[in-house]
Protein backbone atom coordinates (compact mmCIF):
# COMPACT_ATOMS: atom_id res chain seq x y z
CA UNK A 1 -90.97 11.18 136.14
CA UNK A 2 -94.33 12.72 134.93
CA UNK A 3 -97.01 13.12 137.32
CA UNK A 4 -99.34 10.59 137.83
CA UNK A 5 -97.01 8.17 135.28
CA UNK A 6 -95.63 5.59 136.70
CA UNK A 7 -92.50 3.50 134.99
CA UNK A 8 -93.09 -0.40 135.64
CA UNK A 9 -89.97 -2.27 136.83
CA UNK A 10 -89.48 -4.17 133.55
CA UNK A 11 -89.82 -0.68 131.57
CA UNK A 12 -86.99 0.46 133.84
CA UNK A 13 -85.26 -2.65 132.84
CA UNK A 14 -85.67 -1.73 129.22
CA UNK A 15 -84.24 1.77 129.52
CA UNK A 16 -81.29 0.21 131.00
CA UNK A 17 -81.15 -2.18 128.02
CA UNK A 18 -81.27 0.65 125.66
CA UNK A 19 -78.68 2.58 127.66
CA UNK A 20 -75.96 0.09 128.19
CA UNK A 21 -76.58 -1.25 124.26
CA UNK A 22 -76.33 2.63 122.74
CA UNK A 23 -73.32 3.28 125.21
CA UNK A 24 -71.45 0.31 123.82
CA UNK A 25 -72.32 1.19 119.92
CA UNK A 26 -71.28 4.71 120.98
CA UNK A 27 -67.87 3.78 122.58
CA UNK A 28 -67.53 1.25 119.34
CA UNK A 29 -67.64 4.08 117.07
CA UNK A 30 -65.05 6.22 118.89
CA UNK A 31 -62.84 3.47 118.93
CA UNK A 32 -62.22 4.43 115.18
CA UNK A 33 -61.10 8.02 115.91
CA UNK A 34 -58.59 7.61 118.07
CA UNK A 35 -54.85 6.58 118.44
CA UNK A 36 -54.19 2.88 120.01
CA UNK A 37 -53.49 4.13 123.84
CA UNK A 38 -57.07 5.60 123.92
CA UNK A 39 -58.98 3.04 122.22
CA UNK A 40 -57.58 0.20 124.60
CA UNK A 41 -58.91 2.52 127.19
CA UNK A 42 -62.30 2.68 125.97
CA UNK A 43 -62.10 -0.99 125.06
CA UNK A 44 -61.38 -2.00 128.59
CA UNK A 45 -64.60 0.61 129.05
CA UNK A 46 -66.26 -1.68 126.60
CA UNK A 47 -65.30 -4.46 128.39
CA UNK A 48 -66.78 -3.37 131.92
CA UNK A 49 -69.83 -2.84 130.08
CA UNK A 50 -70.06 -6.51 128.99
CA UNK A 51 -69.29 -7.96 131.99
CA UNK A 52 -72.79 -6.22 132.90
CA UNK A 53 -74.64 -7.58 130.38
CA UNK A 54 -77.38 -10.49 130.34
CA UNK A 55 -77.80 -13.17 127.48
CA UNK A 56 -80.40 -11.49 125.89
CA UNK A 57 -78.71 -7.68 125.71
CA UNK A 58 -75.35 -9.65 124.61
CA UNK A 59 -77.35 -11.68 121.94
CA UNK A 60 -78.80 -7.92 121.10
CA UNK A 61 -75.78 -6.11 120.58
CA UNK A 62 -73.20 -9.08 118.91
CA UNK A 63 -74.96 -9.03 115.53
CA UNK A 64 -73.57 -10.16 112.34
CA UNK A 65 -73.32 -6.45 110.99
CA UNK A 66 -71.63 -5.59 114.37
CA UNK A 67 -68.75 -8.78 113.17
CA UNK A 68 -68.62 -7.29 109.86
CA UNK A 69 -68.47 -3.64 111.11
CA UNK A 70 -65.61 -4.69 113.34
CA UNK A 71 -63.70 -6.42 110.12
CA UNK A 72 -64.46 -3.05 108.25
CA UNK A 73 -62.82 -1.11 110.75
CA UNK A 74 -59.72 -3.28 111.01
CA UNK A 75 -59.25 -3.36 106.58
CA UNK A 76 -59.44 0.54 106.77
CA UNK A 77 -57.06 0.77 109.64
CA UNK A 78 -59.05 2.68 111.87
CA UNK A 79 -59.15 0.02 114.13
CA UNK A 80 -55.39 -1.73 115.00
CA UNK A 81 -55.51 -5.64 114.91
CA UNK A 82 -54.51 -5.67 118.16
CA UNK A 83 -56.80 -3.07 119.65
CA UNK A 84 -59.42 -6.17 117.76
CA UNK A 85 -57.93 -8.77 119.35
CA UNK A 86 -57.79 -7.29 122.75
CA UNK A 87 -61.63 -6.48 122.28
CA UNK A 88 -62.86 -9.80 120.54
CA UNK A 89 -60.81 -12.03 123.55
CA UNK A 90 -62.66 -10.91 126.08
CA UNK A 91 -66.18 -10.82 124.29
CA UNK A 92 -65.24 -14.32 123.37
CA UNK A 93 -64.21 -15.15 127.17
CA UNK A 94 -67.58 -13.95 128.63
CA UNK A 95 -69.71 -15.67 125.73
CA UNK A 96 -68.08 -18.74 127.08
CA UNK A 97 -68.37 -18.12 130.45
CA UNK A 98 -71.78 -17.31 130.71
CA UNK A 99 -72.43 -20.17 128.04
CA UNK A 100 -74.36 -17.91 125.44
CA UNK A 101 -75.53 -19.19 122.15
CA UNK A 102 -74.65 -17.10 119.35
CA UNK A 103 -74.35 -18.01 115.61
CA UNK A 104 -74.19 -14.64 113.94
CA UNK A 105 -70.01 -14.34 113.88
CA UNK A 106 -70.27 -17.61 111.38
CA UNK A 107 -70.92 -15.92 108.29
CA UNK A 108 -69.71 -12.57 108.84
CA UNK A 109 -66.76 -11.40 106.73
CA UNK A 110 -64.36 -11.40 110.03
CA UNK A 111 -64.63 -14.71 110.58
CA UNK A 112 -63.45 -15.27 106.88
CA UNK A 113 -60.49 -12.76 107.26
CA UNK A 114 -59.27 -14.58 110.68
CA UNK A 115 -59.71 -17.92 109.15
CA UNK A 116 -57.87 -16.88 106.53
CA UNK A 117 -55.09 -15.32 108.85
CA UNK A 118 -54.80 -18.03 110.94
CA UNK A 119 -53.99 -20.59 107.63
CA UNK A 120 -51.47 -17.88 106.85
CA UNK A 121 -49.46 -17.12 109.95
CA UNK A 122 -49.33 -20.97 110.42
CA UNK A 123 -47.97 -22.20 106.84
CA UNK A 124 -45.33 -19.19 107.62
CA UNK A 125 -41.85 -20.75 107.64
CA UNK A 126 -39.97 -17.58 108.89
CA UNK A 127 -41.37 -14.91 110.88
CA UNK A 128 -43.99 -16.66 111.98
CA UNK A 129 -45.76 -14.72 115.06
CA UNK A 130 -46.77 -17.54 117.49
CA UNK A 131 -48.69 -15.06 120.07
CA UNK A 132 -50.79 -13.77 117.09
CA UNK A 133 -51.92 -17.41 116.01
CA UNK A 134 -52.52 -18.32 119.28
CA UNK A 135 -54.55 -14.80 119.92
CA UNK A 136 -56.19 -15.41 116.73
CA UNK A 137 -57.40 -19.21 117.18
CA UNK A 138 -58.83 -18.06 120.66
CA UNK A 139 -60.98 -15.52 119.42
CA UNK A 140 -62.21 -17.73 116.58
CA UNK A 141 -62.63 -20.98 118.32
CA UNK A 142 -64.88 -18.44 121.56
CA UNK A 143 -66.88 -17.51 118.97
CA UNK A 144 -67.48 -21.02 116.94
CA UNK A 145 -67.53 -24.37 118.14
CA UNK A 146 -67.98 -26.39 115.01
CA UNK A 147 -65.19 -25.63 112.30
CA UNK A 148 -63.27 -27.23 109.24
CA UNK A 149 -61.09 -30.00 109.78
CA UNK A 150 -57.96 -27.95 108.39
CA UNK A 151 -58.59 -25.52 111.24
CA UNK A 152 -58.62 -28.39 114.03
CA UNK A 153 -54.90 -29.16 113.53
CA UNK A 154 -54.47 -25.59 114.03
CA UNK A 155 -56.33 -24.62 116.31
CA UNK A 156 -56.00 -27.52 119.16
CA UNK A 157 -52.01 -28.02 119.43
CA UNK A 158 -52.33 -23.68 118.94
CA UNK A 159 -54.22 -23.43 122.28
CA UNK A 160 -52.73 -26.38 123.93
CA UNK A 161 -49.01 -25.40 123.91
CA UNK A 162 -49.18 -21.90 126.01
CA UNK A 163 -51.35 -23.85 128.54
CA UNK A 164 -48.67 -26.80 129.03
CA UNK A 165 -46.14 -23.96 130.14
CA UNK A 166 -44.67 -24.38 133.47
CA UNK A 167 -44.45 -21.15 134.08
CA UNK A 168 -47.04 -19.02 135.96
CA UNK A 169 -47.54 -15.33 136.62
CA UNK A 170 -50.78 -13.56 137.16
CA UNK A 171 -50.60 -12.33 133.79
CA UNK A 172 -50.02 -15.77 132.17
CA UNK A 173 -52.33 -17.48 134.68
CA UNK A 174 -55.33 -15.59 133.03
CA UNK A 175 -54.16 -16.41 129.22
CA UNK A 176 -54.03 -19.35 130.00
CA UNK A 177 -57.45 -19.81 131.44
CA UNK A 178 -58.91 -18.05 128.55
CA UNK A 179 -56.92 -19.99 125.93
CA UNK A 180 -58.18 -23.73 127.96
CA UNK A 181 -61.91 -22.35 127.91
CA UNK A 182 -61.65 -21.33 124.40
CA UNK A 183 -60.23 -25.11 123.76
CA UNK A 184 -63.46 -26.46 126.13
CA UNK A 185 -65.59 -24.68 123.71
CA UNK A 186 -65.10 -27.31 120.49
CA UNK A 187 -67.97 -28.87 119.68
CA UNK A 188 -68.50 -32.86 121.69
CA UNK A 189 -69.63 -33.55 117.49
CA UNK A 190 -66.76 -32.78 116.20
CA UNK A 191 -64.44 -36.42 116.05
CA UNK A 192 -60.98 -35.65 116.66
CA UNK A 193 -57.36 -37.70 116.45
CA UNK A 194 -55.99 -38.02 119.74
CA UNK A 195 -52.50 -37.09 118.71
CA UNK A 196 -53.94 -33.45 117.81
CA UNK A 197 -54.63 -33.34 121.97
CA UNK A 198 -54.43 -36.53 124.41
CA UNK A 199 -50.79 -36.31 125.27
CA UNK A 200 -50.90 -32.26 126.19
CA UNK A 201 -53.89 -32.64 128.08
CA UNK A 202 -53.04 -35.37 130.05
CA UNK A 203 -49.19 -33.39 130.69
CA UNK A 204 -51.71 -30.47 131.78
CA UNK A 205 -54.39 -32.43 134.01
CA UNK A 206 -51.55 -34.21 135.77
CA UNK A 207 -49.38 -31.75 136.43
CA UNK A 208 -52.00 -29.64 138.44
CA UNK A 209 -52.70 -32.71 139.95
CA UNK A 210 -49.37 -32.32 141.88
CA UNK A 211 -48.23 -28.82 141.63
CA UNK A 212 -51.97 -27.07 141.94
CA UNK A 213 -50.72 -24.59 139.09
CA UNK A 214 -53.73 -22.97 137.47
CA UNK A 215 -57.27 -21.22 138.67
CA UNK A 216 -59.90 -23.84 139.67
CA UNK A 217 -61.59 -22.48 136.47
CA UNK A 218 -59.13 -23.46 133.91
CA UNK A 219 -58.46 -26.32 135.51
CA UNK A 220 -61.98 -27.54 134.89
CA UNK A 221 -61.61 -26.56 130.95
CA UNK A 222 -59.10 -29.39 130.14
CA UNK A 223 -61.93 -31.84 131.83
CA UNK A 224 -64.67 -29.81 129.30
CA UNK A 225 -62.71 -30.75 126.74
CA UNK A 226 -61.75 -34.59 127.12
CA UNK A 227 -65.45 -35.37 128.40
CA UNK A 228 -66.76 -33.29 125.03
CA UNK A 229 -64.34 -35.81 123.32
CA UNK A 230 -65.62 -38.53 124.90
CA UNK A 231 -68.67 -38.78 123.57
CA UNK A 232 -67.48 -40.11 120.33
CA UNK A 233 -65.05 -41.44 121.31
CA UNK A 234 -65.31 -44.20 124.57
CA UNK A 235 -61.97 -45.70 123.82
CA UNK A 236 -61.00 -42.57 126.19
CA UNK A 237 -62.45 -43.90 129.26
CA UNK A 238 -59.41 -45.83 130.58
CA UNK A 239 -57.74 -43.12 130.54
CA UNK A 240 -60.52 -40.35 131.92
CA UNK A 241 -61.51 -42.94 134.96
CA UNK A 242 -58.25 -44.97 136.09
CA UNK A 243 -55.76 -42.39 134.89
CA UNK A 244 -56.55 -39.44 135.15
CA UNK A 245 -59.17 -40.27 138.32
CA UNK A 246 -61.82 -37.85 137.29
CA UNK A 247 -64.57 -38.40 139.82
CA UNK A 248 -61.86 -38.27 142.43
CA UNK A 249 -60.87 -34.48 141.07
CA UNK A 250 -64.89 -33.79 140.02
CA UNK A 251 -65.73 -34.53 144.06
CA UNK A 252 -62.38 -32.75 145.32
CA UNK A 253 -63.22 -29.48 143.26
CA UNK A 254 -66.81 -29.94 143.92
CA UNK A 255 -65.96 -30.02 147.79
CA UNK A 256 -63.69 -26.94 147.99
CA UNK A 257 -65.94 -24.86 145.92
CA UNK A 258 -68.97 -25.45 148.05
CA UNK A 259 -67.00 -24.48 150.87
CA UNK A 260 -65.54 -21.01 149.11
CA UNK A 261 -69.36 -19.85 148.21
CA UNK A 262 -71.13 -17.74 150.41
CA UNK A 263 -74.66 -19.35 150.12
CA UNK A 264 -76.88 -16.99 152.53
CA UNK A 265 -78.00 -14.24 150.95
CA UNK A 266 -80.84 -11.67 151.41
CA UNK A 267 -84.13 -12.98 150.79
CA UNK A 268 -85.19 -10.14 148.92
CA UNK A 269 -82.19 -10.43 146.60
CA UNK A 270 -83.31 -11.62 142.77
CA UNK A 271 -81.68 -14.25 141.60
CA UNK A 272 -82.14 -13.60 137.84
CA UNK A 273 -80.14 -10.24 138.56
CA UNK A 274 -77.86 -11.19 140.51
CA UNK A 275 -74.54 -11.60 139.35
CA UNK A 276 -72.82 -15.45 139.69
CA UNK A 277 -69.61 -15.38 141.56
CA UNK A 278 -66.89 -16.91 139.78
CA UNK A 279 -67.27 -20.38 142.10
CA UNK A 280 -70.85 -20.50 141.18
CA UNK A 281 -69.95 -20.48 137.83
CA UNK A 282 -67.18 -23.09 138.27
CA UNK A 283 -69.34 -25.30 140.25
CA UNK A 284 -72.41 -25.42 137.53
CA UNK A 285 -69.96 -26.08 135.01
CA UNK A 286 -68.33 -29.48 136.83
CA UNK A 287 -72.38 -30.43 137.01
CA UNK A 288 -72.11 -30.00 133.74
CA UNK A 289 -68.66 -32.02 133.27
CA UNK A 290 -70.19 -34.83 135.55
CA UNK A 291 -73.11 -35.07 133.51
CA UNK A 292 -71.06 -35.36 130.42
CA UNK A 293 -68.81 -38.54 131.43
CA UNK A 294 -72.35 -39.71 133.04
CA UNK A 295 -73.75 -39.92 129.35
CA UNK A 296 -71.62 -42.46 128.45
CA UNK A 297 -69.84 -44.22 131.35
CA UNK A 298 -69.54 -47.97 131.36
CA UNK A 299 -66.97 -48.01 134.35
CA UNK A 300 -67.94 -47.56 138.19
CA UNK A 301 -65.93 -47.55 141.13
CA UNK A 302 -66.09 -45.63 144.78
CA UNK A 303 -64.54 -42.64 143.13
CA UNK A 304 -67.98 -42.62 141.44
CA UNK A 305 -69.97 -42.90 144.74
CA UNK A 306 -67.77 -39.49 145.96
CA UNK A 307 -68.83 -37.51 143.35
CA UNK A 308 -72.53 -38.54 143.76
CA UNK A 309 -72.06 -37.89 147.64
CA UNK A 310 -70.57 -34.04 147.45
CA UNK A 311 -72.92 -33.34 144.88
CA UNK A 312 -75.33 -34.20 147.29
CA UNK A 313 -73.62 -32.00 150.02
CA UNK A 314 -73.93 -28.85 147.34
CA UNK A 315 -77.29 -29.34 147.16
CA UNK A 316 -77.72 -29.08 150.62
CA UNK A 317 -75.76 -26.20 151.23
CA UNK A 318 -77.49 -24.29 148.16
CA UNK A 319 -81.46 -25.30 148.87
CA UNK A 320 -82.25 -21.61 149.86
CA UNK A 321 -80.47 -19.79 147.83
CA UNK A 322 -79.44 -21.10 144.23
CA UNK A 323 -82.19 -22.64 142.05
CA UNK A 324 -80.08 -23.43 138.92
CA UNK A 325 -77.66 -25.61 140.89
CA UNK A 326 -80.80 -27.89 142.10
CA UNK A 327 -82.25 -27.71 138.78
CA UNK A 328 -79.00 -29.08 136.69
CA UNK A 329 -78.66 -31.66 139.92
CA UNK A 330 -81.70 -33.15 139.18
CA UNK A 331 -80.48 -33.63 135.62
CA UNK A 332 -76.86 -34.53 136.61
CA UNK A 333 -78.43 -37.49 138.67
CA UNK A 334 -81.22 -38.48 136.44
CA UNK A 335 -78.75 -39.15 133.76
CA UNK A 336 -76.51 -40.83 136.23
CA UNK A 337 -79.27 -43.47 137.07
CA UNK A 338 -79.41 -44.29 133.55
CA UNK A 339 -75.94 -45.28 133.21
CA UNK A 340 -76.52 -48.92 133.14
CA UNK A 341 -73.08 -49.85 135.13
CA UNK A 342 -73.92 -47.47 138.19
CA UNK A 343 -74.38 -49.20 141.31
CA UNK A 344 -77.60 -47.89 142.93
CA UNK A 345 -76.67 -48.46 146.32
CA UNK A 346 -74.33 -44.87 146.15
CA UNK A 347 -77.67 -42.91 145.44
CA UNK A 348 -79.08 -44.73 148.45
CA UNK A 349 -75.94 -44.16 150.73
CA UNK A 350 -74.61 -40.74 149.59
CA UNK A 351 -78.47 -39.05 150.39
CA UNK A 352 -79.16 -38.47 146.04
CA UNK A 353 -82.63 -40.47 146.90
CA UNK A 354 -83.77 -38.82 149.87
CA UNK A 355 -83.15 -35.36 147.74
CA UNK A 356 -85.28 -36.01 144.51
CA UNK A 357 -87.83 -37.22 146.59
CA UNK A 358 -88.07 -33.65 148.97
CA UNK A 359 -87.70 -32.17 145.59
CA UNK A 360 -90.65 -33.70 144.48
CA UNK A 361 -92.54 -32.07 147.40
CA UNK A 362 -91.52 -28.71 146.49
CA UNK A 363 -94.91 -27.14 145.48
CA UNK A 364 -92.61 -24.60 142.52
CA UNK A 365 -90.87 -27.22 140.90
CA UNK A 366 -90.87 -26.59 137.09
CA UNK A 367 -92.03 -28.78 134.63
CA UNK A 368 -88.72 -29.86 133.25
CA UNK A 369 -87.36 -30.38 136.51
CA UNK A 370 -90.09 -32.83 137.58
CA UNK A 371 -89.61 -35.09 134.35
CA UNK A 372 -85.97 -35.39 135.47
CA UNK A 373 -87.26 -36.33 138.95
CA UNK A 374 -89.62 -39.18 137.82
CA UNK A 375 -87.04 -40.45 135.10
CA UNK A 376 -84.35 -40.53 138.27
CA UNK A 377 -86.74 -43.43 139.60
CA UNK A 378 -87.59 -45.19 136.56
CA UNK A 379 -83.73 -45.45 136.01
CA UNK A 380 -83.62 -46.45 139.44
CA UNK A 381 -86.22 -49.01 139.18
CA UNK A 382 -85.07 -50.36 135.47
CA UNK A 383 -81.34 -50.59 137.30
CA UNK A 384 -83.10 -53.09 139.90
CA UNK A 385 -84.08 -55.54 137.82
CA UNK A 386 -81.31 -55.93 135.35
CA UNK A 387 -78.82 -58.97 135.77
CA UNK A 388 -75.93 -57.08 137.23
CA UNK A 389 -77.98 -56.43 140.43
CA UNK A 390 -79.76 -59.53 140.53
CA UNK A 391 -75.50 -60.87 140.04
CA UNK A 392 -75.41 -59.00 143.78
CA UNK A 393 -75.56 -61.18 146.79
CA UNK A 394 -79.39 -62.21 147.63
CA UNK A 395 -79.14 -60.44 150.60
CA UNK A 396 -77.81 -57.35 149.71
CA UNK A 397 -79.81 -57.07 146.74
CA UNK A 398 -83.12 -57.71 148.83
CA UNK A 399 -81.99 -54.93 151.45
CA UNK A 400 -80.97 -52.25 148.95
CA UNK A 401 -84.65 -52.95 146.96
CA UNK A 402 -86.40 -52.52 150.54
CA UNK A 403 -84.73 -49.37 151.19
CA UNK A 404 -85.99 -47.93 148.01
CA UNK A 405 -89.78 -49.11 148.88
CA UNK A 406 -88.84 -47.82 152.31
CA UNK A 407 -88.26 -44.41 151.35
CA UNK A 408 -90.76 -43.96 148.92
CA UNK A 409 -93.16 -44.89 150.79
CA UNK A 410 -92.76 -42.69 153.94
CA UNK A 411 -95.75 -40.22 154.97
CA UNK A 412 -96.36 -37.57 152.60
CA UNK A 413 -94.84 -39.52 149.49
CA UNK A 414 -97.92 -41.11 148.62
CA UNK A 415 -100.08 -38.27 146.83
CA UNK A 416 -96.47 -37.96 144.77
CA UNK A 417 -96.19 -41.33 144.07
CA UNK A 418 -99.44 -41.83 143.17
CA UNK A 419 -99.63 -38.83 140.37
CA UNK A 420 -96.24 -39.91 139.36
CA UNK A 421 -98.00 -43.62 138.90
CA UNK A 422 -100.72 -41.76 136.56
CA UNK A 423 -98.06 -40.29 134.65
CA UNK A 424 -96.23 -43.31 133.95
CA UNK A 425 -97.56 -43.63 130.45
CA UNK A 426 -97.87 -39.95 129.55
CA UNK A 427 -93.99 -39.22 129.95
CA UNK A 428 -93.32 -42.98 128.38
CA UNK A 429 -95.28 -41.32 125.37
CA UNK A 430 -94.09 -38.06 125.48
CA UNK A 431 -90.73 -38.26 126.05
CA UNK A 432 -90.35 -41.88 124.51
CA UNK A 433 -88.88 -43.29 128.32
CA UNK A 434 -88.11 -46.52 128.06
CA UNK A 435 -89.87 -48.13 131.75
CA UNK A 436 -89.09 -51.45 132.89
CA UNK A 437 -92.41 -53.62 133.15
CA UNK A 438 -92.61 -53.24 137.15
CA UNK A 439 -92.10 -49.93 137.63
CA UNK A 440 -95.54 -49.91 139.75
CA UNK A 441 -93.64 -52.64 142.38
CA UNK A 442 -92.00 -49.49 143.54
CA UNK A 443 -94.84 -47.53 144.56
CA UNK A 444 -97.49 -47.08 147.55
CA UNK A 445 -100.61 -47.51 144.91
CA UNK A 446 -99.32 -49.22 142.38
């Protein structure tokens, strides 16, 4: 360092950037002057390199000349279609997993030249080399989620058939995850026969049901995938709810993974650095799942109430420590209360109330998170007064409504609920809410 200069921390960060981002381009180019044993060693030094990486230094690096130059490389042979394949997986694998946006493989020419492979290899009659279609739809459906319907009734049975296997190794236990969370990655858009994918995932979901064969990761990629489906498609609610008994599974993964995650950590520790465990990651994405099948659910049962109730429990045991699990929480349940066939009562009961409201105390929340707070009670509220709750017993109904004045009303609520009361019309505007007409019953000032 020169004297008297000092390097800020976000400088240092920079130089890191740069480091990591020139190492990989310089690794890259050796890859094309060597033979295959020593470029899938510096691939798998490649690889560690990723696995480092942020969004923003992935989104950096994975550039639609770095695509091309990667298809350039393969056409002149100094790169091996396997050594390609073995890269592109795993690039693919952690774009998934850390749920990165990134457009720029669309239009490059190796997308073209694996699309085009792919149509090949399958229309083969003889010699046709199943583990290179299968290697070559994962790579292309990790890197795009929205693609031609003559690649869907390639690319879905492709991925599906390794993963319905009854046979597991270590080895075949991580294909397989990779193969089910390249699968998850289709696009919820994209409308899709069920005989391309119902039976298979239904023969996979079930039979971990009773054997317990896969990771708790790709186990949660089948779900990804049916709950993407399902929002164009609600004729596959029967079988999500009473069949396959997804809340049951969402609450029984969500319990054992809040018990596997060691939540007390240093206070000094960033979270923006630090690195999510794999359970962390699991667990956001089944918030993400729940939230999915919340979007459009018309069916409710106690099942439901579980789910809302260790969700609850997660919340708890992450307060301190794990900001992006409250954050998508507050969304999760937001959206939940504005399913109109929920029954209120389980928010009540399983503790989802008492948490927006000591969110709403929190003197950091973000601005985002707040709206989902105050549209939690206006769903709330609009669910009150609709004719399924007023079907309820008088009673009951009458003690679940003073519950909710109860608790929003206890000391130190009312400078909440009285801001939230003057924001009633700005959000309505804003974010086009629809509010029932007495919303204001439910507040101290109203």
């Amino acid at each position: 360092m020169i004297k008297g200069f000092r390097v800020k921390d976000n400088s240092i960060d920079e130089l890191k950037k740069i480091t990591s981002n020139e190492h990989f381009l310089e690794l890259l180019h050796e890859l094309g002057h060597c033979d295959e044993n020593a470029q899938r060693q510096k691939i798998e030094e490649i690889n560690e390199i990723i696995e480092e990486m942020n969004k923003e230094e992935f989104i950096s690096i994975f550039t639609n000349e770095l695509f091309d130059k990667i298809h350039q490389m393969i056409e002149k042979k100094t790169l091996s279609l396997e050594s390609a394949i073995f890269l592109l997986k795993h690039v693919g694998y952690y774009k998934m997993l850390k749920k990165i946006l990134l457009y720029t493989f669309d239009d490059s020419s190796l997308s073209k030249r694996m699309k085009e492979m792919m149509i090949d290899e399958n229309e083969k009659k003889e010699d046709k080399d199943e583990r290179l279609l299968v290697d070559l739809c994962e790579c292309y459906a990790s890197f795009r989620s929205y693609f031609p319907k003559e690649l869907r009734s390639i690319i879905v049975p492709c991925l599906l058939k390794p993963a319905s296997s009854k046979k597991r190794n270590e080895e075949t236990q991580k294909e397989v995850e990779m193969e089910l969370l390249a699968l998850s990655n289709v696009n919820k858009y994209l409308k899709m026969d069920k005989e391309l994918y119902l039976n298979e995932i239904k023969e996979i979901i079930q039979y971990h049901q009773k054997h317990r064969n896969m990771t708790r990761l790709a186990y949660l990629f089948p779900w990804e995938f049916l709950t993407n489906r399902f929002y164009c498609d609600n004729s596959l609610e029967d079988v999500i709810v009473n069949e396959l008994h997804f809340a049951r599974e969402a609450a029984r993964e969500v319990k054992e993974l809040t018990r596997c995650v060691k939540w007390k950590r240093k206070e000094e520790e960033n979270e923006k650095r630090r690195k999510e465990t794999k359970e962390e990651i699991t667990l956001m994405r089944w918030l993400d799942t729940t939230d999915n099948f919340f979007f459009s659910c018309t069916l409710w049962n106690e099942d439901f109430a579980e789910i809302v109730g260790r969700i609850a429990q997660l919340v708890r045991a992450s307060k301190a420590n794990h900001r992006g699990i409250h954050n998508q929480f507050i969304y999760t349940f937001a959206n939940a209360a504005g399913c109109d066939y929920v029954n209120i009562g389980a928010f009540l009961k399983e503790g989802a109330t008492d948490l927006i409201l000591e969110e709403l105390q929190q003197p950091t929340l973000e601005d985002e998170a707040m709206c989902d707070c105050l549209r939690f009670f206006m769903n709330i509220s609009r669910l009150s007064t609709d004719k399924k709750f007023f079907e309820m017993e008088e009673a009951k109904r009458k003690a679940t409504k003073r519950k909710v004045f109860k608790k929003m009303e206890e000391e130190g609520y009312e400078d909440t609920i009285t801001t939230f009361n003057e924001m009633v019309y700005f959000i309505r505007e804003k974010y086009h809410f629809r509010l029932p007409l007495n919303i204001s019953d439910y507040f101290a000032n109203g």
